[in-house]
Protein backbone atom coordinates (compact mmCIF):
# COMPACT_ATOMS: atom_id res chain seq x y z
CA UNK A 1 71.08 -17.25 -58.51
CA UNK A 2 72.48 -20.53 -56.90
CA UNK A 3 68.84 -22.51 -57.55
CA UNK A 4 67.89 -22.60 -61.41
CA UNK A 5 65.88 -25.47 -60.81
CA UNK A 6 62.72 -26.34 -59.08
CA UNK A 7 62.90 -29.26 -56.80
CA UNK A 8 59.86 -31.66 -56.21
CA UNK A 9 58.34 -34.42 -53.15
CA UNK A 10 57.71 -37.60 -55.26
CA UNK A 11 55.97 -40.34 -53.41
CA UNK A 12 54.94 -44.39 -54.51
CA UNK A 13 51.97 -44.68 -53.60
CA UNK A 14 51.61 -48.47 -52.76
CA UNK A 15 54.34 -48.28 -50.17
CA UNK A 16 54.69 -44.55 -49.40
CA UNK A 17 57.95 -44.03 -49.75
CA UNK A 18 59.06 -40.68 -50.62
CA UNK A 19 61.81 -39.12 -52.55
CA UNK A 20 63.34 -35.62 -53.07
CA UNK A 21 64.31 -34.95 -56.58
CA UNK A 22 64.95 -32.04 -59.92
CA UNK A 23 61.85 -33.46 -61.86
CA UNK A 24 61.86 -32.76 -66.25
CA UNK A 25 58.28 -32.83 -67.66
CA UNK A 26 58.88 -36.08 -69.77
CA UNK A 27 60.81 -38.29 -67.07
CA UNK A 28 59.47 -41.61 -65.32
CA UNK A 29 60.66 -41.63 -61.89
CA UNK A 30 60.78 -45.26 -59.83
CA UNK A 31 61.64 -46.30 -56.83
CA UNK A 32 64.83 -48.07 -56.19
CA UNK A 33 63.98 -49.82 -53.51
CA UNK A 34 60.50 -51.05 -54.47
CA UNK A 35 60.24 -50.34 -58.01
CA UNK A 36 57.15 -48.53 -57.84
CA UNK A 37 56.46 -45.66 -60.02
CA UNK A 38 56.20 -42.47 -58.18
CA UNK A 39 54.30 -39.35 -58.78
CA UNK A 40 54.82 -35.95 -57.91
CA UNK A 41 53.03 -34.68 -55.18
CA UNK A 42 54.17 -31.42 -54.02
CA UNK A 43 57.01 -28.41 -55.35
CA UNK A 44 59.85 -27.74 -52.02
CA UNK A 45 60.56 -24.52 -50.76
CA UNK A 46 62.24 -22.37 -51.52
CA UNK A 47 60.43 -22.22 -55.44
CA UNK A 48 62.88 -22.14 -57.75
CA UNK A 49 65.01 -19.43 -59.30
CA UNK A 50 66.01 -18.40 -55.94
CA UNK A 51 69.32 -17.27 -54.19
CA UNK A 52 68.97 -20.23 -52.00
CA UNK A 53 69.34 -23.58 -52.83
CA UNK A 54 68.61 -24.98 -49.36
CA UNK A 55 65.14 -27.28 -48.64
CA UNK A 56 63.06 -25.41 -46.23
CA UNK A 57 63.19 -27.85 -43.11
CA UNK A 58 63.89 -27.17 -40.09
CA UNK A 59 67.63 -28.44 -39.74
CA UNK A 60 68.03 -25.64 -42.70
CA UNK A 61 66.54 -22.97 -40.89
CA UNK A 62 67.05 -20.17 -37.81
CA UNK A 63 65.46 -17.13 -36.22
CA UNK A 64 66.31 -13.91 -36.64
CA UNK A 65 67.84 -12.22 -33.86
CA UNK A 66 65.33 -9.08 -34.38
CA UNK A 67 61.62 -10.36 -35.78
CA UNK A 68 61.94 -14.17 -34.71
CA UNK A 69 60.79 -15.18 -37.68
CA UNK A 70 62.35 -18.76 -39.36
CA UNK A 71 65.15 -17.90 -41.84
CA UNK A 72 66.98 -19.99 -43.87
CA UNK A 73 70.92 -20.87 -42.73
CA UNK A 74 72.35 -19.53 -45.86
CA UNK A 75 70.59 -16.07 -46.00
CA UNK A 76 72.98 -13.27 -44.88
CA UNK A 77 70.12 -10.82 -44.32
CA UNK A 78 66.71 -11.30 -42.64
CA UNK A 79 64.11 -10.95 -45.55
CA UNK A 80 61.54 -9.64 -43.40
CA UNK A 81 63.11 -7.18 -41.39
CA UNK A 82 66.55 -6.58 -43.21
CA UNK A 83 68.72 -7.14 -40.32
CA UNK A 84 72.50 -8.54 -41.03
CA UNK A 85 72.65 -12.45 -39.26
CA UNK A 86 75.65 -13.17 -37.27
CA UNK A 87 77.95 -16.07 -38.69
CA UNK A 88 77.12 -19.43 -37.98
CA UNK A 89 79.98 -20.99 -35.70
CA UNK A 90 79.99 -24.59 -38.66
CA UNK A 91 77.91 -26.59 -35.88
């Protein structure tokens, strides 16, 4: 498994500003720019352990050749219909 950890959205919410980030249970988070505490709002995809330690947006993601559905770049096979993705050409 390359992801052990879960990653979560925190946001400040005064200003908004949001932030990406491995969150333990008994950690403040702030702000660097504003100083604000922020709060966790939402887990990323993919949920943690998982082979893939990718966020789930859509620079990160492709369709399968076969079903069309969204895939992630780093998954060798399609997960819904099995099928073996071609290799990515590094653009």
């Amino acid at each position: 498994m390359q992801n052990q950890k879960q990653r979560y959205r925190l946001r400040a919410p005064a200003s908004g500003r949001e932030a990406i980030a491995e969150v333990s249970g008994d950690g403040v988070y702030v702000d660097r720019e504003s100083g604000e505490e922020m709060e966790v709002v939402a887990q990323t995809l993919p949920l943690a352990p998982s082979e893939s330690a990718l966020l789930r947006t859509p620079e990160n993601l492709r369709c399968c050749r076969r079903c069309d559905q969204l895939i992630g770049l780093d998954v060798s096979d399609c997960p819904y219909c099995g099928l073996r993705q071609s290799a990515l050409d590094g653009q």
